[in-house]
N, C-alpha and C. Protein backbone atom coordinates (compact mmCIF):
# COMPACT_ATOMS: atom_id res chain seq x y z
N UNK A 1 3.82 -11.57 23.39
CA UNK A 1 2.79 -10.67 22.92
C UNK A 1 3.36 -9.86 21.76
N UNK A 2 2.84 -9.85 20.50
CA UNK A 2 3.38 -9.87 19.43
C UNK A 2 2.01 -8.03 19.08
N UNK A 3 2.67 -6.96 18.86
CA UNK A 3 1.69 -5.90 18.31
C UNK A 3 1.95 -5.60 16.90
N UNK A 4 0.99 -5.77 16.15
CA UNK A 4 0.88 -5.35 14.48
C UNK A 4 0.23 -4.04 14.02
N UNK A 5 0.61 -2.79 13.83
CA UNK A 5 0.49 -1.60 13.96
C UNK A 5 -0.51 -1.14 15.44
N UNK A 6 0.28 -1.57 16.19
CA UNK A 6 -0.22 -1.07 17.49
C UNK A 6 -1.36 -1.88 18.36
N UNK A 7 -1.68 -3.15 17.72
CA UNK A 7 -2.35 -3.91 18.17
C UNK A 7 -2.37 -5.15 18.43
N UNK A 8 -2.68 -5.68 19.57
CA UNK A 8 -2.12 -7.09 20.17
C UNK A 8 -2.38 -8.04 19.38
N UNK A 9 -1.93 -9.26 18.83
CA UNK A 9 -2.17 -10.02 17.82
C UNK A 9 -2.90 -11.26 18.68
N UNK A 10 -2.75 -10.77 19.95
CA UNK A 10 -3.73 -12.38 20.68
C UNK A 10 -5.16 -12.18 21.01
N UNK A 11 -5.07 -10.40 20.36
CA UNK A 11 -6.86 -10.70 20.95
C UNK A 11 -7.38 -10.95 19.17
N UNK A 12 -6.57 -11.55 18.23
CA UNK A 12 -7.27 -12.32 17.61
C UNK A 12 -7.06 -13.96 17.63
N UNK A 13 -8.06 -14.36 16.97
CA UNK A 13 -8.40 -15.50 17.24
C UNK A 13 -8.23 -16.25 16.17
N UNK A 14 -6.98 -17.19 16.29
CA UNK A 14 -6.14 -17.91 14.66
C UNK A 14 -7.00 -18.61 14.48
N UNK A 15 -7.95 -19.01 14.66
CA UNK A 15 -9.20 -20.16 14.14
C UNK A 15 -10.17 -19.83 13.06
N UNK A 16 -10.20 -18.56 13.55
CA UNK A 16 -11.33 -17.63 12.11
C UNK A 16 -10.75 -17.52 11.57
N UNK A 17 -11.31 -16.53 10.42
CA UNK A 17 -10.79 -16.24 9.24
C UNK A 17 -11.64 -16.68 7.86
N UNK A 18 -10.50 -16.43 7.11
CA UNK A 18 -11.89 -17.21 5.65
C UNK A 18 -11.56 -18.97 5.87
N UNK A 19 -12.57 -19.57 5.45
CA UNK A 19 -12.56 -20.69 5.79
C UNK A 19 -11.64 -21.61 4.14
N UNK A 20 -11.32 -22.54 4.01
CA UNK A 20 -10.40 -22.70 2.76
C UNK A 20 -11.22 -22.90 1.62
N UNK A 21 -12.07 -23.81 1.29
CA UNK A 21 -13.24 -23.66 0.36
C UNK A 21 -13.00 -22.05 -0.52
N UNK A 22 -13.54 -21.43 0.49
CA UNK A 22 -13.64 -19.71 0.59
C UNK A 22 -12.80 -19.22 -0.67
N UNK A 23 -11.63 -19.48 0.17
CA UNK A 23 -10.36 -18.88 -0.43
C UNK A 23 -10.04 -19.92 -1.62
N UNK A 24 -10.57 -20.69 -2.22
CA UNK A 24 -10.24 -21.39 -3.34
C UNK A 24 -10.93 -21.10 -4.08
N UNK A 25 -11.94 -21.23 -3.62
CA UNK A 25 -13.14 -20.29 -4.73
C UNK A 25 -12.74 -18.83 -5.05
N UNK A 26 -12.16 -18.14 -4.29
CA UNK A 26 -11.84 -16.94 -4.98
C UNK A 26 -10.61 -16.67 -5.70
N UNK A 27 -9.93 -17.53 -5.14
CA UNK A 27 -8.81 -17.55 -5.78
C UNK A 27 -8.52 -18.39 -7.42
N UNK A 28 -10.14 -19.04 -7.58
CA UNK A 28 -10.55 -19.43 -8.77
C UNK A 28 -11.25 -18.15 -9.60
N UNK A 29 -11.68 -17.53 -9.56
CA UNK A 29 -12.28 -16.41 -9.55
C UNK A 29 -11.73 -15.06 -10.35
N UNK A 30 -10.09 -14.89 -9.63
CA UNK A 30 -9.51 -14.17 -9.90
C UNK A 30 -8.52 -14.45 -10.80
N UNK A 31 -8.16 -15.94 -11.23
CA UNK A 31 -7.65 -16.66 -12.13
C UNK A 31 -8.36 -16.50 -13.42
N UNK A 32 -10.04 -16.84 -13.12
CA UNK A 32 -10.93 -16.73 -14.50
C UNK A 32 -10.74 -15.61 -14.92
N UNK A 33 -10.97 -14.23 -14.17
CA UNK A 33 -11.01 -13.25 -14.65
C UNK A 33 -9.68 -12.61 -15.22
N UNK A 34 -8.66 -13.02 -14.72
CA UNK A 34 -7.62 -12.98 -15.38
C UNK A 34 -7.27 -13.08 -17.19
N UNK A 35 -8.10 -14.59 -16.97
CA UNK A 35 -7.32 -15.26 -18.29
C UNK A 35 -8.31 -14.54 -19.03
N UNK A 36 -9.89 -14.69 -18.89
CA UNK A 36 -10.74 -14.22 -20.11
C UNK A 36 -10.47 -13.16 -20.08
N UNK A 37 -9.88 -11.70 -19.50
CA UNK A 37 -9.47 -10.56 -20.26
C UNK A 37 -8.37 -10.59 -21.11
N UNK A 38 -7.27 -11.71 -20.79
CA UNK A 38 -6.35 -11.47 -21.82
C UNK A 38 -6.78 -12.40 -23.30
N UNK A 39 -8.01 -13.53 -23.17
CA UNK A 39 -8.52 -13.99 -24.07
C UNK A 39 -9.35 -12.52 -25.19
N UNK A 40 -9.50 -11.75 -24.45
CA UNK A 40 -10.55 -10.93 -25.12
C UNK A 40 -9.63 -10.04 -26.15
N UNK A 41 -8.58 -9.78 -26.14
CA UNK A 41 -7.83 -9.48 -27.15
C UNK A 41 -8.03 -9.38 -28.07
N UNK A 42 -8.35 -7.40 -28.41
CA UNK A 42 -9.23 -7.37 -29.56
C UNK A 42 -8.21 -7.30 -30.78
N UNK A 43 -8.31 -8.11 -32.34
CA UNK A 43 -6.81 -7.83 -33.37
C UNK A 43 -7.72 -7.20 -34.27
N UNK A 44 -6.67 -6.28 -34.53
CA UNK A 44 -7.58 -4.88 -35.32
C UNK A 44 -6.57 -5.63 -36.65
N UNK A 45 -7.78 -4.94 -38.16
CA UNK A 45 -7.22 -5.45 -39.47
C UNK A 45 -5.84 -4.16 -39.83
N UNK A 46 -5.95 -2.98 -39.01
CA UNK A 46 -4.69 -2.39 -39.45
C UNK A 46 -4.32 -1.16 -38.66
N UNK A 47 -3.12 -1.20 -38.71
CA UNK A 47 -2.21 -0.30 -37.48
C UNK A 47 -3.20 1.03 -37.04
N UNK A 48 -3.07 1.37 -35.60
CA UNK A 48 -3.67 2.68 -35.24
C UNK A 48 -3.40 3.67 -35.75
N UNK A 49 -3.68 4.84 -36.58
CA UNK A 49 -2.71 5.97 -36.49
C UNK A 49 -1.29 6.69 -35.95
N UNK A 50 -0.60 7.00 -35.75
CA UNK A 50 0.10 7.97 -34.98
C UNK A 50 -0.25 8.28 -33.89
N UNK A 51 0.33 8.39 -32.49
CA UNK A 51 -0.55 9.01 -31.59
C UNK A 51 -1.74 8.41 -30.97
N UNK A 52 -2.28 7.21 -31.61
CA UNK A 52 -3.99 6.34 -31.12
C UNK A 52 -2.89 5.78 -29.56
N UNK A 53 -2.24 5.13 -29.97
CA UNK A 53 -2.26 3.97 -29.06
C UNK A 53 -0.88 5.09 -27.72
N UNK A 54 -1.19 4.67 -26.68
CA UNK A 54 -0.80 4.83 -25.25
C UNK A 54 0.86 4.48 -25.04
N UNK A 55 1.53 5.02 -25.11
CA UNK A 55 3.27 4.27 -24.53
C UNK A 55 2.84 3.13 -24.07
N UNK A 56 3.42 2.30 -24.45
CA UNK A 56 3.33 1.15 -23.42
C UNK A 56 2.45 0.14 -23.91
N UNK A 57 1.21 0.94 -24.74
CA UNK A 57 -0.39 -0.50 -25.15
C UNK A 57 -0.16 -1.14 -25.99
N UNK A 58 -0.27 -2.37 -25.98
CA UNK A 58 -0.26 -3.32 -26.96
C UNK A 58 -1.65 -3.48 -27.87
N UNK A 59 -0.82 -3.73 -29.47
CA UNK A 59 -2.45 -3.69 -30.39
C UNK A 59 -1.73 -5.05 -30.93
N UNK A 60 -2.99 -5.92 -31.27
CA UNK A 60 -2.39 -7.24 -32.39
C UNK A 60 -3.24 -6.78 -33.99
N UNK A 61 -2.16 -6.85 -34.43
CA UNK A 61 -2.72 -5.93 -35.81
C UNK A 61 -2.45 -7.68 -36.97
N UNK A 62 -3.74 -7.69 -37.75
CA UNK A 62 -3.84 -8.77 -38.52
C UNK A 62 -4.04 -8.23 -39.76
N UNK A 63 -2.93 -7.58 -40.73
CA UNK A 63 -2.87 -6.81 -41.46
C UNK A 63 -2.34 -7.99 -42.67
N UNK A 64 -1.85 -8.77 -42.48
CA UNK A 64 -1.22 -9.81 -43.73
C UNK A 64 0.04 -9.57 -43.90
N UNK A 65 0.46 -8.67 -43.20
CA UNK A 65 2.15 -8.16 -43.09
C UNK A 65 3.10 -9.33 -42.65
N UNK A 66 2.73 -9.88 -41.86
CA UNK A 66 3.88 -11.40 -41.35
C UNK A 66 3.49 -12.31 -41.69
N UNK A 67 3.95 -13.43 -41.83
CA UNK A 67 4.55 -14.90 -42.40
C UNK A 67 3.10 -15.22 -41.68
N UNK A 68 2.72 -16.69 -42.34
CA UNK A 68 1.59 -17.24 -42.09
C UNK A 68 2.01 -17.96 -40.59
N UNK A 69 0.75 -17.99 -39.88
CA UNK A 69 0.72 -18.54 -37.96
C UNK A 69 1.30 -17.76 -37.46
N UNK A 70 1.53 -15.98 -37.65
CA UNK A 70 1.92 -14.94 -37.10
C UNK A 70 1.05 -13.91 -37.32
N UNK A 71 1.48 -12.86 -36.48
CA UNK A 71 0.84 -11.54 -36.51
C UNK A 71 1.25 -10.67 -35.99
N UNK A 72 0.97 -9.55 -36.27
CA UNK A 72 2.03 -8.30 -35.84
C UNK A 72 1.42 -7.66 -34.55
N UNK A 73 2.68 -7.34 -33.80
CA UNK A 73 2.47 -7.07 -32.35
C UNK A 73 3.19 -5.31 -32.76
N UNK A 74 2.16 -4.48 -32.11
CA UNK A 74 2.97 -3.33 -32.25
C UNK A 74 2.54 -2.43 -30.54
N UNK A 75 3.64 -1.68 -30.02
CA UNK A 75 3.72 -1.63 -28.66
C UNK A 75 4.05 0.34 -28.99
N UNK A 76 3.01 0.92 -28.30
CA UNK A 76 3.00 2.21 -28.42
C UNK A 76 3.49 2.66 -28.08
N UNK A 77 4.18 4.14 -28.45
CA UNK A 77 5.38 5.06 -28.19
C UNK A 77 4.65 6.15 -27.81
N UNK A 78 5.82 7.28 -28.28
CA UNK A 78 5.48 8.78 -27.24
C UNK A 78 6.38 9.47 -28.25
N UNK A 79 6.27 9.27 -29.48
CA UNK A 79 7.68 10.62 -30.12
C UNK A 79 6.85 11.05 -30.12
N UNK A 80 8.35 12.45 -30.16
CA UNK A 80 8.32 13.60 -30.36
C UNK A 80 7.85 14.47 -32.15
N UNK A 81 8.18 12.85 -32.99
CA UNK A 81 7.74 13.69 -34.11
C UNK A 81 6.39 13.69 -34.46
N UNK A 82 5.48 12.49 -33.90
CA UNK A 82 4.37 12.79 -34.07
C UNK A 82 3.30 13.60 -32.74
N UNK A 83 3.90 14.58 -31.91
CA UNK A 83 3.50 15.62 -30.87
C UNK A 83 3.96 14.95 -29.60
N UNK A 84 4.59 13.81 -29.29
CA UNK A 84 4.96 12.98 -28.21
C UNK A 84 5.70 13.90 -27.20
N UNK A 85 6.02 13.68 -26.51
CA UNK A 85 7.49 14.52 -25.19
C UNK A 85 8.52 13.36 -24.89
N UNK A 86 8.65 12.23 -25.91
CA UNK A 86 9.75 11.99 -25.67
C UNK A 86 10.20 11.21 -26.87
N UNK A 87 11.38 10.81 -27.16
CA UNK A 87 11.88 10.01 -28.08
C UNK A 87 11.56 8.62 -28.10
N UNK A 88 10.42 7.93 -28.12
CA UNK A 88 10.14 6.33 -27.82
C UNK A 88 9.58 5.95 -29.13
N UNK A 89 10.11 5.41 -29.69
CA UNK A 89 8.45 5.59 -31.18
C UNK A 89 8.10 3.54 -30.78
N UNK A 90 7.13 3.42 -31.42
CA UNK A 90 6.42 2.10 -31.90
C UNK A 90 7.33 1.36 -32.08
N UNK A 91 6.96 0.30 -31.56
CA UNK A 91 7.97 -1.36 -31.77
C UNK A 91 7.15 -1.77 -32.37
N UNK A 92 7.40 -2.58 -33.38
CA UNK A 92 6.28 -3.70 -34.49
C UNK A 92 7.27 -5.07 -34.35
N UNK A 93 6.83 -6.43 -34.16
CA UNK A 93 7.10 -7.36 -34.75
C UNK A 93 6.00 -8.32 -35.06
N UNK A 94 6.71 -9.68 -35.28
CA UNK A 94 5.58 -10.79 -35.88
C UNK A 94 5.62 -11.56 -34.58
N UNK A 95 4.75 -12.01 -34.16
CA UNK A 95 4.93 -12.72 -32.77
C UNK A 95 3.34 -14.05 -33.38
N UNK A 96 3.98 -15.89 -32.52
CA UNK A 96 2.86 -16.53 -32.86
C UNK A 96 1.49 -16.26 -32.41
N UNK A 97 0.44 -16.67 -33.59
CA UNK A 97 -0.42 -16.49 -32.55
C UNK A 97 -0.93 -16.78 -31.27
């Protein structure tokens, strides 16, 4: 007799549950929705301001700045010189499309 936060695991019944169909279908589901948000990737024609973009957010900036079948990836900071609280500034490179 096996208890899983305090409760007997035999008064369930291993036969139920989601049936597999079920669980493939959702697990299709959560795959789609996956990919078409990272498909939706909006590329702006030129860098955010100072301060627009979030520590951490990624923008694809299609500015004409990198080599042709590239585009510039720039990944948001937090300085301090443009009002930030910490020393992180903007990463830019050319990454394929």
């Amino acid at each position: 007799m096996q208890l899983l936060n305090g409760i007997d695991c035999a008064d369930f019944d291993q036969e139920e549950g989601m049936p597999m169909p079920q669980i493939t279908a959702l697990f299709a589901v959560i795959v789609f929705v996956g990919f078409s948000t990272a498909v939706r990737a909006e590329i702006l024609k030129r860098e955010p301001p100072l301060g627009m973009l979030k520590p951490g957010q990624i923008a694809l900036i299609d500015d004409g700045s990198c080599p042709k079948g590239k585009i510039k990836k720039v990944i948001g900071g937090d300085h301090v010189k443009v009002g930030g609280r910490s020393y992180v500034e903007r990463k830019r490179m050319c990454v394929a499309r």
